[in-house]
C-alpha atoms as a PDB file:
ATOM      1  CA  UNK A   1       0.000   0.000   0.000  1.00  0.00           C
ATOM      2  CA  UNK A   2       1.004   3.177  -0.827  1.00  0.00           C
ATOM      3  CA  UNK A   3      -0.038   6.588   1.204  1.00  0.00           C
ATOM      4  CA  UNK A   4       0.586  10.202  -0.034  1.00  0.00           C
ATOM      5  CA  UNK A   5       0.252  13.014   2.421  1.00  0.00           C
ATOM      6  CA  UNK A   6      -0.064  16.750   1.726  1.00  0.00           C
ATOM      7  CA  UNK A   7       1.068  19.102   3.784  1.00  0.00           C
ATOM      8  CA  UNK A   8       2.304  22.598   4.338  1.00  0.00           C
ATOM      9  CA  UNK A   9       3.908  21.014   7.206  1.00  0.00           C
ATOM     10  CA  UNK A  10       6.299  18.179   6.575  1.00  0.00           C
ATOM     11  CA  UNK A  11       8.393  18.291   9.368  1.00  0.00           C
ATOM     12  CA  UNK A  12       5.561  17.788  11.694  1.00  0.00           C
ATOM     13  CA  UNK A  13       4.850  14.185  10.031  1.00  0.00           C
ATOM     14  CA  UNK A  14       8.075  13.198  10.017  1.00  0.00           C
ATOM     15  CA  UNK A  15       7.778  11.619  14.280  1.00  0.00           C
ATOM     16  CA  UNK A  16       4.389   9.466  13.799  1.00  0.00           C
ATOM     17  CA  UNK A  17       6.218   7.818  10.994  1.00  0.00           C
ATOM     18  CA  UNK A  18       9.671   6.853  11.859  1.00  0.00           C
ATOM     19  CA  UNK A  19       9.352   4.876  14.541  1.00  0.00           C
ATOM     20  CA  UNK A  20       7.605   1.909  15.784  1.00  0.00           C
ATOM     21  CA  UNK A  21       5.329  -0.186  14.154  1.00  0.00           C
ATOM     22  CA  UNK A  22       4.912   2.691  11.447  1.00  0.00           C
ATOM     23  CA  UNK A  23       8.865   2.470  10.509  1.00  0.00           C
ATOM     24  CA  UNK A  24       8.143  -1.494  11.083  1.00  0.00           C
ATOM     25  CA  UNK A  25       5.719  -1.604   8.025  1.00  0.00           C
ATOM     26  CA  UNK A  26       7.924   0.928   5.748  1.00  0.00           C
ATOM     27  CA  UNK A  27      11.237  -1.188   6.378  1.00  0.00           C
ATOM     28  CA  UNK A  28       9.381  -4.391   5.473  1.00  0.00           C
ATOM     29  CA  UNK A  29       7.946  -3.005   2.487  1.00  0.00           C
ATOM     30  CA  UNK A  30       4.600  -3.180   3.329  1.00  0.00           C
ATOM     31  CA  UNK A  31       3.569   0.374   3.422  1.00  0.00           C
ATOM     32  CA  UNK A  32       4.853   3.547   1.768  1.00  0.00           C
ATOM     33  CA  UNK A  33       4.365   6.318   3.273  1.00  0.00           C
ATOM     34  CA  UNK A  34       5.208   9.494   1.111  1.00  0.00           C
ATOM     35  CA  UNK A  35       5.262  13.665   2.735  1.00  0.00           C
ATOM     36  CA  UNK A  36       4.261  15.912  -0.352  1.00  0.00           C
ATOM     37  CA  UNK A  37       5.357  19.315   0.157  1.00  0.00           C
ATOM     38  CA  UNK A  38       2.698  21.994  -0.791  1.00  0.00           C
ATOM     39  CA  UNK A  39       4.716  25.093  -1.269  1.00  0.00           C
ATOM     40  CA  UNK A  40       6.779  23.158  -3.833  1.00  0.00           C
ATOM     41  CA  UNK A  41       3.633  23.383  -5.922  1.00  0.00           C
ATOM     42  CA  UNK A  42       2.554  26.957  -5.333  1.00  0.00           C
ATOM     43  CA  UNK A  43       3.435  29.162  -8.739  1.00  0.00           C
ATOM     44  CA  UNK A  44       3.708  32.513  -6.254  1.00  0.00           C
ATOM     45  CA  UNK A  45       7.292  34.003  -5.625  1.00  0.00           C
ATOM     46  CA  UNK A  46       6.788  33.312  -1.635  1.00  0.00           C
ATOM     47  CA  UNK A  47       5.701  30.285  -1.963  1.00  0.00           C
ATOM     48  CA  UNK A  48       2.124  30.974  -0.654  1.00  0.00           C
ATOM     49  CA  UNK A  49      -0.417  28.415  -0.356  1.00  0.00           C
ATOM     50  CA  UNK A  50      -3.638  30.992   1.044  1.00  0.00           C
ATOM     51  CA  UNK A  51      -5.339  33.901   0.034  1.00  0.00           C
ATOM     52  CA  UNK A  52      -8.404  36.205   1.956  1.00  0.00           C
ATOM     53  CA  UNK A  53     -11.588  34.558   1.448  1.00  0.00           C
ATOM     54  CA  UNK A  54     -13.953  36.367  -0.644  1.00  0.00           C
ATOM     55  CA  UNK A  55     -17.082  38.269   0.934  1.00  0.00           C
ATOM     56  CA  UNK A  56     -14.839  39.101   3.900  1.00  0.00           C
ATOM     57  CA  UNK A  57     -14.414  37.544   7.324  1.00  0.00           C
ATOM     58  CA  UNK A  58     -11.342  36.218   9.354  1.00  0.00           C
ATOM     59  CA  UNK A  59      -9.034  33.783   8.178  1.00  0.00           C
ATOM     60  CA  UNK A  60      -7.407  33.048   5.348  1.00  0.00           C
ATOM     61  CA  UNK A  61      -8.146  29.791   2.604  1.00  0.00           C
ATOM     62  CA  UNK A  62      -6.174  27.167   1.356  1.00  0.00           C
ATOM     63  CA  UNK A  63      -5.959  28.295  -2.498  1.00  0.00           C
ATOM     64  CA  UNK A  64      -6.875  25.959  -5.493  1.00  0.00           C
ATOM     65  CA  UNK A  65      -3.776  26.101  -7.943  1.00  0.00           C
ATOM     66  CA  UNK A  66      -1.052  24.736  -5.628  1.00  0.00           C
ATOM     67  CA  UNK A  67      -3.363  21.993  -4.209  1.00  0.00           C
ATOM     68  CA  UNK A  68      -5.026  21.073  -7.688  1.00  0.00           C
ATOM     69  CA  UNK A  69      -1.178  21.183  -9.110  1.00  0.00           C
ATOM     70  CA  UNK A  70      -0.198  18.705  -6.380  1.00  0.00           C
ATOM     71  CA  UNK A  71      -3.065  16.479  -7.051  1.00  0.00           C
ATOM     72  CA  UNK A  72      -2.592  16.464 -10.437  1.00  0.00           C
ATOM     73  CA  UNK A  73       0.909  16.018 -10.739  1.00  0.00           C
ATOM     74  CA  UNK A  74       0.407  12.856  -8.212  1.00  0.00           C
ATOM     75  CA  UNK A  75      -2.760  11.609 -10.679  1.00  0.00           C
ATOM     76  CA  UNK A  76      -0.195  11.186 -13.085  1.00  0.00           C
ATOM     77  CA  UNK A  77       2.169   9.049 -11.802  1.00  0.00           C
ATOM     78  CA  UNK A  78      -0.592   6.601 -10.311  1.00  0.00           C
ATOM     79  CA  UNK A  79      -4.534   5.644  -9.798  1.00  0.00           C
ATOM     80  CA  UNK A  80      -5.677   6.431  -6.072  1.00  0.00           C
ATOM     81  CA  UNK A  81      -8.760   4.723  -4.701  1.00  0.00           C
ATOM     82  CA  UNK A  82      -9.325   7.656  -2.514  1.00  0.00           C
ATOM     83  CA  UNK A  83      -8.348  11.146  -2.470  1.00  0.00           C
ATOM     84  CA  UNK A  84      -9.237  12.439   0.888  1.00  0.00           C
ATOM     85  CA  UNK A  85      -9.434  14.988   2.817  1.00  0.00           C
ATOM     86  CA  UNK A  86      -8.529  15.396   6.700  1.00  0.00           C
ATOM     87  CA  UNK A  87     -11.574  17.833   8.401  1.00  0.00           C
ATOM     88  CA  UNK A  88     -13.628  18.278  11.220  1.00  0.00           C
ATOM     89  CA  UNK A  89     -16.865  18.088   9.478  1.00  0.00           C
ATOM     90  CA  UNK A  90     -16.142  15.141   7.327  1.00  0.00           C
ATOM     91  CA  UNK A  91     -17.569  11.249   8.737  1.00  0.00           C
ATOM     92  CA  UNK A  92     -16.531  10.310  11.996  1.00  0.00           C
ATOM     93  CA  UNK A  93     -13.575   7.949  11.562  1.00  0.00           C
ATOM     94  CA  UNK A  94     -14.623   4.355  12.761  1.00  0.00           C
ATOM     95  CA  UNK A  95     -12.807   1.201  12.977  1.00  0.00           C
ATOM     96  CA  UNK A  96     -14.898  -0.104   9.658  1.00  0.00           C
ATOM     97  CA  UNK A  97     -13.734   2.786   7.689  1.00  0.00           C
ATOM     98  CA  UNK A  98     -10.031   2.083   8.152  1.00  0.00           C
ATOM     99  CA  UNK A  99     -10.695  -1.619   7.768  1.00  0.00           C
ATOM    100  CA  UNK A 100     -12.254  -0.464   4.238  1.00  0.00           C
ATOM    101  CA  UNK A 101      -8.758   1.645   3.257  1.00  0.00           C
ATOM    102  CA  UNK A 102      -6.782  -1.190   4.506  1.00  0.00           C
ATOM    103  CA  UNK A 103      -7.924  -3.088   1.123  1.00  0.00           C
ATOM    104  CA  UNK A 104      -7.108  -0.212  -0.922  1.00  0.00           C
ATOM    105  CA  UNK A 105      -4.093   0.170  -3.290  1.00  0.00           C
ATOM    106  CA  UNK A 106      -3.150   3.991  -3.565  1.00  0.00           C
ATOM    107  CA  UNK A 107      -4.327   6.567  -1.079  1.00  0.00           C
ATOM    108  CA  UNK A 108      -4.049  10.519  -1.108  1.00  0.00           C
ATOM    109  CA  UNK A 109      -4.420  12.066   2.503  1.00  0.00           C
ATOM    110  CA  UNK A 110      -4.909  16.252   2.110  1.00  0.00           C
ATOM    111  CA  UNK A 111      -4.317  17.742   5.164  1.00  0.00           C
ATOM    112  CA  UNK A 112      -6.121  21.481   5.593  1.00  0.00           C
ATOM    113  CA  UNK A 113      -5.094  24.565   7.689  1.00  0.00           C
ATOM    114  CA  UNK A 114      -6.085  28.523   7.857  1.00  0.00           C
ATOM    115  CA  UNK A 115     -10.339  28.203   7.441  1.00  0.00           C
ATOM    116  CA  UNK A 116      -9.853  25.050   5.061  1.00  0.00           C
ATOM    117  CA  UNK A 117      -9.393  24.590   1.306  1.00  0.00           C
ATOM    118  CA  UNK A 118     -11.185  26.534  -1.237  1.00  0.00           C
ATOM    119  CA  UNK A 119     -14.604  24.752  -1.635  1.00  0.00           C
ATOM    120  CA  UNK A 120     -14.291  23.348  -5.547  1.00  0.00           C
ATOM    121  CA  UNK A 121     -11.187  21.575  -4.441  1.00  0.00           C
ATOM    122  CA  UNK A 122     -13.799  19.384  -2.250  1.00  0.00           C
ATOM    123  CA  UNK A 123     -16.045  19.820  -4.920  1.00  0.00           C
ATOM    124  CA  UNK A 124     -13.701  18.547  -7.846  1.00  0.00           C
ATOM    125  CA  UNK A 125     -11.509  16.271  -6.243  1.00  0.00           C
ATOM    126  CA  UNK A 126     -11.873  14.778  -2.952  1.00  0.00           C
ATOM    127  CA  UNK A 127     -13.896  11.559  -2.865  1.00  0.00           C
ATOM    128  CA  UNK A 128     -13.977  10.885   0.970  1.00  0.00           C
ATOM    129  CA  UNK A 129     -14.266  13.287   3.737  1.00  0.00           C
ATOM    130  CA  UNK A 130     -12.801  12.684   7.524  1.00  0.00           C
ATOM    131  CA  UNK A 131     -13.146  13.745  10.997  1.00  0.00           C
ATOM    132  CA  UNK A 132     -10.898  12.193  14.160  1.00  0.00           C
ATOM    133  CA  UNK A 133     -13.819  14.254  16.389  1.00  0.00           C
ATOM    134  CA  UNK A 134     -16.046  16.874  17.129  1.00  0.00           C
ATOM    135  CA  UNK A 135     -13.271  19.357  17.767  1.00  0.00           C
ATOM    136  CA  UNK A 136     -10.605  21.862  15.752  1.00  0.00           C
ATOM    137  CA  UNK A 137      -6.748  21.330  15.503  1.00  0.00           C
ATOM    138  CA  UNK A 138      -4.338  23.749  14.592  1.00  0.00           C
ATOM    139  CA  UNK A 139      -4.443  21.369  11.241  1.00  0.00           C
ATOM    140  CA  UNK A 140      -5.296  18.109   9.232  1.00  0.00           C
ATOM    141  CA  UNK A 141      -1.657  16.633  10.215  1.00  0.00           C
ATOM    142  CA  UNK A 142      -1.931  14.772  13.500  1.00  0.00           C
ATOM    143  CA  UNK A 143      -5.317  13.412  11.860  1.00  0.00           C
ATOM    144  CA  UNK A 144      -3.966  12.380   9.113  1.00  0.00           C
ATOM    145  CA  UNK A 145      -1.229  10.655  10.817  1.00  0.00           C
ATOM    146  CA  UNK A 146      -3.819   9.235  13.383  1.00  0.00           C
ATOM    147  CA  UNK A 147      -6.187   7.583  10.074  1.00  0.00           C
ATOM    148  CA  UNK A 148      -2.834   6.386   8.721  1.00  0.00           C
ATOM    149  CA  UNK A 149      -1.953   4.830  11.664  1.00  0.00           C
ATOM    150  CA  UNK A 150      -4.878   2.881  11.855  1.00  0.00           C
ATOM    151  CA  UNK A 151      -5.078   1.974   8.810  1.00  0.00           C
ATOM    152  CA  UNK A 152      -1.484   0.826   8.554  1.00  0.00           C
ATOM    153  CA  UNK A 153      -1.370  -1.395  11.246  1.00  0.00           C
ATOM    154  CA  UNK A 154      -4.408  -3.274   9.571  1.00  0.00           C
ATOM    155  CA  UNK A 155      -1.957  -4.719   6.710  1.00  0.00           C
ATOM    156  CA  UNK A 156      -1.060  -7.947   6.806  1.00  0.00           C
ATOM    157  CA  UNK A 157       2.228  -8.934   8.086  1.00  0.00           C
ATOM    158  CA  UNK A 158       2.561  -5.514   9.887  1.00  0.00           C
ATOM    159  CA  UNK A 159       1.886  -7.059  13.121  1.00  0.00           C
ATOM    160  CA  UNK A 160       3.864  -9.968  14.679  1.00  0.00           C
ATOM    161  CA  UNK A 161       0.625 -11.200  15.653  1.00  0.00           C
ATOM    162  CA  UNK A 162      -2.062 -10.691  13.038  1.00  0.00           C
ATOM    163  CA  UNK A 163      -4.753 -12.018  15.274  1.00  0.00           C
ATOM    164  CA  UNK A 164      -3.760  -8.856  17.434  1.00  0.00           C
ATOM    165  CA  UNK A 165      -5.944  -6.352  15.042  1.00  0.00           C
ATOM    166  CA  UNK A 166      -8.611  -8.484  14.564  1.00  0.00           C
ATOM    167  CA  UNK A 167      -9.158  -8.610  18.744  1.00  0.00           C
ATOM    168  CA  UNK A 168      -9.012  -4.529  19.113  1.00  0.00           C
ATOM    169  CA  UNK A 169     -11.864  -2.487  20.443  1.00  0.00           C
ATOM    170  CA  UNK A 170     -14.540  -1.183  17.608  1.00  0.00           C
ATOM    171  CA  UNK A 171     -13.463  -4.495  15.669  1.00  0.00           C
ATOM    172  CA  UNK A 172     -17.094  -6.219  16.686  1.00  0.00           C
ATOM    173  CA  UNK A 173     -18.053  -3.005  17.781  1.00  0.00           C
ATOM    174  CA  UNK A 174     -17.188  -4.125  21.005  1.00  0.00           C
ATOM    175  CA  UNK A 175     -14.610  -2.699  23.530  1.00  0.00           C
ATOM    176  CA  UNK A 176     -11.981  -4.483  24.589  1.00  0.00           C
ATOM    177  CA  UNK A 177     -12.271  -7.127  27.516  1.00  0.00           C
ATOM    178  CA  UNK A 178      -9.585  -6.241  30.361  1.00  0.00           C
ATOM    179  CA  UNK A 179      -6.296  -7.826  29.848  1.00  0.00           C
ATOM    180  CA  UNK A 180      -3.545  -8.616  32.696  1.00  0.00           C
ATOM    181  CA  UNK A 181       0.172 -10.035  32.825  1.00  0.00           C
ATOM    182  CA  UNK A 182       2.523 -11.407  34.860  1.00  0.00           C
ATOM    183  CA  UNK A 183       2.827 -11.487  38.110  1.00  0.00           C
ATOM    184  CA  UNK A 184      -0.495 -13.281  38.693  1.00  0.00           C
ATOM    185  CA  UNK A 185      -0.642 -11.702  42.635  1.00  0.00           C
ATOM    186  CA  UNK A 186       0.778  -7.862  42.617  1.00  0.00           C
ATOM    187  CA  UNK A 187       0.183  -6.706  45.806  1.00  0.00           C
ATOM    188  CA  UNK A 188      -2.713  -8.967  46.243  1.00  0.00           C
ATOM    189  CA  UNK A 189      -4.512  -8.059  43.598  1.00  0.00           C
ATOM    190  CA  UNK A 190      -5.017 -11.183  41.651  1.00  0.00           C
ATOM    191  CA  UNK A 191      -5.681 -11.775  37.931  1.00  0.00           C
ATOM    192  CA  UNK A 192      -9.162 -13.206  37.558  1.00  0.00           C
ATOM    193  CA  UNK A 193      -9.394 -17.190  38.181  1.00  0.00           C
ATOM    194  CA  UNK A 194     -10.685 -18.249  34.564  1.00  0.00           C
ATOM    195  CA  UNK A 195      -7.922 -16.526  32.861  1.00  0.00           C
ATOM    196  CA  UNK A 196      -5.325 -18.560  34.668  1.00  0.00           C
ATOM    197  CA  UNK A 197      -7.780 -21.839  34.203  1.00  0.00           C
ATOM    198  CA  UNK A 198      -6.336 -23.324  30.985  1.00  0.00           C
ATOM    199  CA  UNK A 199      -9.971 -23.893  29.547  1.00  0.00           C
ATOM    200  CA  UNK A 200      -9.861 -21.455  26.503  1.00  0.00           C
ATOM    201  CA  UNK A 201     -13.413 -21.853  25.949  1.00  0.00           C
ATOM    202  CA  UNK A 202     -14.231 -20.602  29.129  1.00  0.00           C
ATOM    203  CA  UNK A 203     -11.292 -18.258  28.449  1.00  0.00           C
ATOM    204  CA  UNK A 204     -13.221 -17.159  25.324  1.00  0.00           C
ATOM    205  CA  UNK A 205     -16.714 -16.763  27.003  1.00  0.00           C
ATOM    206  CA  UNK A 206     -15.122 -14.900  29.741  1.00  0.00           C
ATOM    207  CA  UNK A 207     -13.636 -11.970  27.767  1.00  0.00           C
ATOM    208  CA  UNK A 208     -16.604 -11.613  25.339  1.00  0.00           C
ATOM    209  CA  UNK A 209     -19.256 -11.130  28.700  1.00  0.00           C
ATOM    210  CA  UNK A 210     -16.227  -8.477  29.762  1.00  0.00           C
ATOM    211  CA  UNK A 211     -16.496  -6.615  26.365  1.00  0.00           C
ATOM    212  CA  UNK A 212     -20.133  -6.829  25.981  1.00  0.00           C
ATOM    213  CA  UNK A 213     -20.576  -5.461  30.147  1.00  0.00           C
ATOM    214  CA  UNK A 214     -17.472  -2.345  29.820  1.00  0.00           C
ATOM    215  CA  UNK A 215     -19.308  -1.517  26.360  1.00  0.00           C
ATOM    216  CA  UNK A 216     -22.537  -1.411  27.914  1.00  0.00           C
ATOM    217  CA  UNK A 217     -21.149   0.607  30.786  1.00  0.00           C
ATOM    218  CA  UNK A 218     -18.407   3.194  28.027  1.00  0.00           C
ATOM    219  CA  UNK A 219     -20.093   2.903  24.939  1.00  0.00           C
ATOM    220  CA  UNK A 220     -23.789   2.007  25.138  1.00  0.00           C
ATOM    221  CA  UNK A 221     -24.211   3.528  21.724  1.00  0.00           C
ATOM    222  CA  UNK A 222     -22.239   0.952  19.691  1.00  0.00           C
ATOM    223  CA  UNK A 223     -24.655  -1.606  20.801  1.00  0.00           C
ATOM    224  CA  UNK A 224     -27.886  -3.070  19.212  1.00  0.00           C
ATOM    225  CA  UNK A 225     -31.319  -2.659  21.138  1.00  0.00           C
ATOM    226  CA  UNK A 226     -31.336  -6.812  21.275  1.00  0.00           C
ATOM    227  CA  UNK A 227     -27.091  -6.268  22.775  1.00  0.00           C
ATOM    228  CA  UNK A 228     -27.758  -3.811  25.208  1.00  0.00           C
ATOM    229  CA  UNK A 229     -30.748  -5.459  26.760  1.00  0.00           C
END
C-alpha cells in the first residue's frame, strides 16, 4: 500500500512515521508512506499556499492552484482509490472505515489549515471526507497521521501477531475485555481465576461477557437494542 500526504507542514509528520510499528511496516515493504510538500507546488514568488476569502471575514483559505497542481501532478504518476481529505466536518472515523482503506491500493491524505481549502477543491476532487472528532486542531496533520496509523497497522504482516488487530476495540463493535500479565498476585490483587484456568473456551466466554458489560457501561451507543438489553 502506498499513502501520499499533503502538507504545508512536513516536518511535523516526520515523528508518527519513523518509529515503531509505522517504521516497522515501511522497512518491510509493506507500506509507503510518502510527505508531499505543498509550497513546492505553489506558482507565487513566496511560496504561498492561502489567500483572503472572498465576501470578507477572518481567516485566510487554502488556495486551489497549488493543491489542484499537487493532485494532479500525483494523478499522473498513479490511480488512487481515494483522495481524501482530513476535516472536522467530514464522517466520523470508525474502525470499519479504516478496515475499508486497509484493502485499498493507492491513497491521497490532504491535510487542511487557515479556514480550510477553497470549496471546488472538495467539490472537484476529494472523494472521501474525515473527521478524528467533534473538535478543531491547529491542522489536518496529527489526523492524518492518526487515520494512517490505523489503517497501517491493519496490513497484513505488519503485526507480529495478526490475530492482534482483529481482537481490538470497535473491531465487533465491542470494547476491549480487560487484559492482565505477569505477576499473577501484585500486591494482592489477583488476575481473575478463569484466565489462569487453561480452559480457553471458558477463556473465550469470559472476555466476550467483559467486552459486551465495559461496552454497555463506556459505549452504550455501539450496541444493538437486542445487545444492550
Amino acid at each position: 500500500m502506498r499513502i501520499d500526504i499533503i502538507t504545508i507542514l512536513p516536518k511535523l509528520l516526520e515523528g508518527p512515521f519513523s518509529d515503531s510499528i509505522m517504521k516497522r511496516a515501511q522497512e518491510k515493504g509493506l507500506a509507503e508512506i510518502h510527505i508531499q510538500n505543498l509550497r513546492d507546488y505553489s506558482t507565487s514568488k513566496h511560496k504561498n499556499v492561502d489567500d483572503y476569502q472572498y465576501g470578507g471575514g477572518a481567516g485566510m483559505v487554502m488556495s486551489c492552484e497549488p493543491i489542484a497542481n499537487c493532485i494532479d501532478d500525483l494523478k499522473q504518476q498513479r490511480k488512487y482509490d481515494e483522495i481524501i481529505f482530513m476535516t472536522p466536518d467530514g464522517e466520523v472515523l470508525e474502525q470499519s472505515i479504516s478496515n475499508e482503506f486497509s484493502l485499498k491500493e493507492n491513497l491521497l491524505i490532504l491535510c487542511g489549515h487557515y479556514k480550510g481549502i477553497d470549496e471546488r477543491i472538495r467539490e472537484h476532487y476529494i472523494t472521501r471526507e474525515i473527521s478524528i472528532g467533534s473538535y478543531v486542531l491547529s491542522g489536518g496533520e496529527l489526523a492524518a497521521a492518526v487515520l494512517t496509523d490505523s489503517i497501517v497497522r491493519l496490513l497484513p504482516g505488519v503485526l507480529n501477531d495478526e490475530t492482534s488487530a482483529l481482537s481490538d476495540s470497535f473491531q465487533d463493535n465491542l470494547l476491549s475485555p480487560p487484559v492482565y500479565t505477569r505477576p499473577a498476585d501484585f500486591r494482592g490483587w489477583k488476575v481473575p481465576d478463569v484466565l489462569l484456568s487453561g480452559d480457553f473456551n471458558k477463556i473465550d466466554t469470559w472476555r466476550h461477557e467483559q467486552a459486551l458489560k465495559r461496552t454497555k457501561e463506556r459505549r452504550p451507543d455501539l450496541l444493538s437494542d437486542t445487545e444492550g438489553e
